[in-house]
C-alpha atoms as a PDB file:
ATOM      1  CA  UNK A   1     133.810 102.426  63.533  1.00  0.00           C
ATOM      2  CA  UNK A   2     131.665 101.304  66.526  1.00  0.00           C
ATOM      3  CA  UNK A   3     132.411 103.000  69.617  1.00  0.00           C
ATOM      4  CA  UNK A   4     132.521 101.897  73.059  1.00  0.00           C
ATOM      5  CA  UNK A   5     129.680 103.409  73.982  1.00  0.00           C
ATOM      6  CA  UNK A   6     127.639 102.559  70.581  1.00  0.00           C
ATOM      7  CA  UNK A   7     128.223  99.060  71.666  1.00  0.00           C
ATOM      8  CA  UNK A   8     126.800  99.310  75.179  1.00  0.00           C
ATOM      9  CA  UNK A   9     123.815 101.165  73.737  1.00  0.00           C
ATOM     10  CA  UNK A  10     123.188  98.511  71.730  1.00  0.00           C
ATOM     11  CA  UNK A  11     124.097  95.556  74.090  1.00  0.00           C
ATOM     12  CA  UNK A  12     121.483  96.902  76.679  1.00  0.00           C
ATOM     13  CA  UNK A  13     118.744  97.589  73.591  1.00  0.00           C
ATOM     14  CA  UNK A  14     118.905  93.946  73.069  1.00  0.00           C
ATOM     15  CA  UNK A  15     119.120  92.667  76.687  1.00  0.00           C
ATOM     16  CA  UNK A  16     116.003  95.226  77.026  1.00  0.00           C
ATOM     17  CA  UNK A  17     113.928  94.269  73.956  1.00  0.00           C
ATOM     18  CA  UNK A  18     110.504  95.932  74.992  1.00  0.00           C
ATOM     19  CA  UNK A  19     112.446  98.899  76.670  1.00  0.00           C
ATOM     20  CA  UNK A  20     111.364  98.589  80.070  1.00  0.00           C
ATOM     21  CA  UNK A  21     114.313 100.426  81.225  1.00  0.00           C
ATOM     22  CA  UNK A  22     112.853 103.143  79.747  1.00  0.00           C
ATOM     23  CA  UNK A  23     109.599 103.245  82.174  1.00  0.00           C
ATOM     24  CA  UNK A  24     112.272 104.479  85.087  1.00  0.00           C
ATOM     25  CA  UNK A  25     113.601 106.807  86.545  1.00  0.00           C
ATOM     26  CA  UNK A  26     116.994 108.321  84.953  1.00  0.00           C
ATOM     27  CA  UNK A  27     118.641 106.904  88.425  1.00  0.00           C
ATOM     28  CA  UNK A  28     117.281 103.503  88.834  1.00  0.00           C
ATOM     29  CA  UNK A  29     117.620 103.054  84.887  1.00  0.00           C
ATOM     30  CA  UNK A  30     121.419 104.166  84.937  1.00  0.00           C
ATOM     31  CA  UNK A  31     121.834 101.437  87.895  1.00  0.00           C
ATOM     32  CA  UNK A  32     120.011  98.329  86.013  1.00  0.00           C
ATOM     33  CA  UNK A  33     121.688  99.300  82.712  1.00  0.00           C
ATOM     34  CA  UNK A  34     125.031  98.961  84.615  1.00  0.00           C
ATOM     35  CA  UNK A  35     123.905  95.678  85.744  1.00  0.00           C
ATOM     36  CA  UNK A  36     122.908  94.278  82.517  1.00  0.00           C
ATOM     37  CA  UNK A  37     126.315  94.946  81.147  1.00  0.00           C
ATOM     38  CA  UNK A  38     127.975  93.840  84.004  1.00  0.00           C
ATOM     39  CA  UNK A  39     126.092  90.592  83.733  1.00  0.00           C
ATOM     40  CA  UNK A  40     127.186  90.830  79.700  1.00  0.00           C
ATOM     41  CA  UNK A  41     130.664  91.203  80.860  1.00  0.00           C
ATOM     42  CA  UNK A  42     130.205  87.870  82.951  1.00  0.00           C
ATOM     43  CA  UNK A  43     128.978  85.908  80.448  1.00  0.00           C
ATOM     44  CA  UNK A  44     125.403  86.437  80.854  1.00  0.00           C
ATOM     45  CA  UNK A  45     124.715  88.823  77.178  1.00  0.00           C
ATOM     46  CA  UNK A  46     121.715  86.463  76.604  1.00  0.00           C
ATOM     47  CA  UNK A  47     119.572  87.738  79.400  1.00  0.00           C
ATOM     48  CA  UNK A  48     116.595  89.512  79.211  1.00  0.00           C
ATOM     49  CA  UNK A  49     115.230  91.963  80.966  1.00  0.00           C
ATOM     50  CA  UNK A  50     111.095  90.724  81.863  1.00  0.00           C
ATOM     51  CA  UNK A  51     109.756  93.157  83.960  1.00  0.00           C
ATOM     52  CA  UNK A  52     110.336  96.588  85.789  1.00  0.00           C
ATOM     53  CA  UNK A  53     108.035  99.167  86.731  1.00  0.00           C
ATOM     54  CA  UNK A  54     104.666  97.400  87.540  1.00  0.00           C
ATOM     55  CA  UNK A  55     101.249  99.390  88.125  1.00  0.00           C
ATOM     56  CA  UNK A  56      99.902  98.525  91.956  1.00  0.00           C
ATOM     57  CA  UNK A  57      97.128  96.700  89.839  1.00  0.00           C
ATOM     58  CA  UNK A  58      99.387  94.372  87.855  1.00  0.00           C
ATOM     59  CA  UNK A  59     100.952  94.085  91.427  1.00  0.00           C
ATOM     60  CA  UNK A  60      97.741  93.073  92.872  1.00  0.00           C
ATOM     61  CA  UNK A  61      97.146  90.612  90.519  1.00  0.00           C
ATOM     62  CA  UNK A  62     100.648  89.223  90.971  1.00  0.00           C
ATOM     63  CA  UNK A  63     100.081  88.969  95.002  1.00  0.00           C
ATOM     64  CA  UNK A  64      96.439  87.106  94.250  1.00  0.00           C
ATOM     65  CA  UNK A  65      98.065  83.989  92.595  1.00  0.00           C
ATOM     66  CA  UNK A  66      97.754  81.602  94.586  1.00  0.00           C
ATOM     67  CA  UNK A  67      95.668  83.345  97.404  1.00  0.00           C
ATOM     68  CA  UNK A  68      91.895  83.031  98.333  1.00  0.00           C
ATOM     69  CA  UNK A  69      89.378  85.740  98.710  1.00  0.00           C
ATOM     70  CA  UNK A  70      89.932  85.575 102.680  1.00  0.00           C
ATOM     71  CA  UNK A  71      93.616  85.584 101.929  1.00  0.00           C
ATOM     72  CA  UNK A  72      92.572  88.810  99.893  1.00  0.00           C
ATOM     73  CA  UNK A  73      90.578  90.324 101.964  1.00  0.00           C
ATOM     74  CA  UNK A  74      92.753  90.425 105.274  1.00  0.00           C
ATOM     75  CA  UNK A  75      95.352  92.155 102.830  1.00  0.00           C
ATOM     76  CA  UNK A  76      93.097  94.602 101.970  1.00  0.00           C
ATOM     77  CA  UNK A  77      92.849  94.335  98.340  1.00  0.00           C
ATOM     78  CA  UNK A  78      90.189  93.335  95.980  1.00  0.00           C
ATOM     79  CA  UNK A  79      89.114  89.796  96.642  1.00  0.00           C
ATOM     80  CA  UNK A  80      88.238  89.225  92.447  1.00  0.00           C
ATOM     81  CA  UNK A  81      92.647  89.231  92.338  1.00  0.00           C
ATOM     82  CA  UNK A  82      92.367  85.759  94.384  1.00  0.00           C
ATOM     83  CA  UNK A  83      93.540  82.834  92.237  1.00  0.00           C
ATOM     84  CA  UNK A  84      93.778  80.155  94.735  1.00  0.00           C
ATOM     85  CA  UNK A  85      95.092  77.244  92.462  1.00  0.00           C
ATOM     86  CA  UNK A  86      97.871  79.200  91.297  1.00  0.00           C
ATOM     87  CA  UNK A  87     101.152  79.009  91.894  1.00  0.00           C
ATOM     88  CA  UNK A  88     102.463  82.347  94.257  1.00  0.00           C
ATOM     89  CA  UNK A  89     104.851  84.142  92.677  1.00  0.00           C
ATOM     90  CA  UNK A  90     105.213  86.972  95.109  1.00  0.00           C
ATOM     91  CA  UNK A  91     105.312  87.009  99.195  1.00  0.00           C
ATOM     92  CA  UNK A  92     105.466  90.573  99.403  1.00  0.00           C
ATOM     93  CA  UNK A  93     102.497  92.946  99.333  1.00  0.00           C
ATOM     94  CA  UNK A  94     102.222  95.432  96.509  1.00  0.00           C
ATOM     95  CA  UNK A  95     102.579  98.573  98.963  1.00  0.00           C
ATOM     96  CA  UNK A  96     105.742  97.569  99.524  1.00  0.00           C
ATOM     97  CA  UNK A  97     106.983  96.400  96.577  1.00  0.00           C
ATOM     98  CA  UNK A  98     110.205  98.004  94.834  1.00  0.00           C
ATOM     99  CA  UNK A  99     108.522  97.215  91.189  1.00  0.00           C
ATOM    100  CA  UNK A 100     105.404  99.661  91.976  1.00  0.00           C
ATOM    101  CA  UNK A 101     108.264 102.654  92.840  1.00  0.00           C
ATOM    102  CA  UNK A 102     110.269 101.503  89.776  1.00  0.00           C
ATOM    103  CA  UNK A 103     112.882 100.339  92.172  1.00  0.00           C
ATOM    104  CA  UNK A 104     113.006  96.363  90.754  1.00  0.00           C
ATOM    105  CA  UNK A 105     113.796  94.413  87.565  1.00  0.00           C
ATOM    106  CA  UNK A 106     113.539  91.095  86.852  1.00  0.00           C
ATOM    107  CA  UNK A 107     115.813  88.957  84.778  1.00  0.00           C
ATOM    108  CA  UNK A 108     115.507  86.048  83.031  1.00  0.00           C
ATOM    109  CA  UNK A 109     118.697  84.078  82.272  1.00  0.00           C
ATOM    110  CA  UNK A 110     119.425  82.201  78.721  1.00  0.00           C
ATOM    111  CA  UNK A 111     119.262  78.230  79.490  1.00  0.00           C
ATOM    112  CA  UNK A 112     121.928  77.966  76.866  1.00  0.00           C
ATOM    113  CA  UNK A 113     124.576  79.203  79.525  1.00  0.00           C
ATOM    114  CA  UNK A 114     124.841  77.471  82.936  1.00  0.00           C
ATOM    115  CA  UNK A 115     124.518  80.494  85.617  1.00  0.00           C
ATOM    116  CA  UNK A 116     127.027  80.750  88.221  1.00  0.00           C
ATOM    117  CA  UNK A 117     124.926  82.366  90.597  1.00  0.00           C
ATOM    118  CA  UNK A 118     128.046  83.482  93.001  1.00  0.00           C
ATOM    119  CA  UNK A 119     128.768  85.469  90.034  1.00  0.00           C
ATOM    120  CA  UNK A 120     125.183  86.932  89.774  1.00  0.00           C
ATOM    121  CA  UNK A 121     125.364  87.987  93.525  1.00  0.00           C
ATOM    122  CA  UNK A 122     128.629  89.514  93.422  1.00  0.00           C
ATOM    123  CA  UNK A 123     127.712  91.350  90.292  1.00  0.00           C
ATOM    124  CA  UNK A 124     124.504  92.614  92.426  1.00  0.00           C
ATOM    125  CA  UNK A 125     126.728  93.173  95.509  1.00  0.00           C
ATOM    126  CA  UNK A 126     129.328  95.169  93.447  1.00  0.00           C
ATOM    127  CA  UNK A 127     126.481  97.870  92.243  1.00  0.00           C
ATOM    128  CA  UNK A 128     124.861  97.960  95.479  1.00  0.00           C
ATOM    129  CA  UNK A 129     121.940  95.895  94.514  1.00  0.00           C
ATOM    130  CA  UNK A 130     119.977  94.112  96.489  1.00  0.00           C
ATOM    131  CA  UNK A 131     119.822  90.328  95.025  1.00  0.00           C
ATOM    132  CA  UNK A 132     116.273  87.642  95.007  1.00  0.00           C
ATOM    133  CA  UNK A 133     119.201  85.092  95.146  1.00  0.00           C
ATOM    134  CA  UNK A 134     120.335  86.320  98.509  1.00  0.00           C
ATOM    135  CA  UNK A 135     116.545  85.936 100.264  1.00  0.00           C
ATOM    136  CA  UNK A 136     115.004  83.004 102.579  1.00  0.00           C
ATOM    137  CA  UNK A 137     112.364  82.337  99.790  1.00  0.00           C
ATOM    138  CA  UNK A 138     114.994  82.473  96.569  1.00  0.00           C
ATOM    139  CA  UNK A 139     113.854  85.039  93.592  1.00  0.00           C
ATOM    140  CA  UNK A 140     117.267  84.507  91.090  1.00  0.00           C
ATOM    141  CA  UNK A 141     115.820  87.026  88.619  1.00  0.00           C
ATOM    142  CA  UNK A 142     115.235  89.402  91.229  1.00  0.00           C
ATOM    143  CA  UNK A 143     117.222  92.715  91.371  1.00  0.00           C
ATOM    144  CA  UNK A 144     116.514  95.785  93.649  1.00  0.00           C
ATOM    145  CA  UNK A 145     117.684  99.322  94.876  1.00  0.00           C
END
């Protein structure tokens, strides 16, 4: 017989597939497993978690798509990051940025199931997460302490 707790072990192993959850802290990890089966319980057992903990150099990288060298260089970071006919994926400089303390995970949702994304923020709201959905310049994946 499966237990309860079997099953959420294995829910979350499968809604984590390379085991970034793993690459956090016992407290952050405890709060993002909670939200992935929260987000199971919804509906939502097909998404996946795509990224966690980044490195300030895989954050640096992120923050140079879609900026020059100049764009670069009044940031302060290395000016070889700048991909200037990228698209931007991220407005917020990797100092401050909750995936370089572990403090982030992004989601990606199945496009087999439509997303009711007043669901997805009171799900967030509910654990005391701070939701992408929520911001001026929309991140839907997006999931913070």
């Amino acid at each position: 017989m499966v237990t309860g707790s079997e099953y959420a072990q294995e829910l979350v192993r499968v809604m984590d597939p390379e085991g970034r959850l793993k690459e956090l802290g016992s407290y952050e990890r405890s709060r993002f497993r909670c939200l992935l089966l929260e987000l199971a319980w919804y509906g939502y057992g097909r998404c996946r978690i795509v990224s966690a903990r980044r490195s300030r150099t895989q954050q640096e990288r992120l923050y140079g798509l879609g900026r020059t060298e100049r764009d670069m260089e009044m940031a302060l970071l290395p000016k070889s990051f700048a991909v200037p006919d990228a698209k931007k994926v991220t407005w917020v400089l990797p100092c401050n940025s909750k995936h370089v303390s572990g403090e982030a995970v992004d989601v990606t949702f199945s496009s087999y199931v439509k997303v009711r994304w007043g669901t997805v923020r009171i799900v967030a709201r509910n654990l005391g997460l701070t939701w992408g959905g929520d911001w001026r310049v929309r991140d839907y994946g997006h999931f913070e302490l």
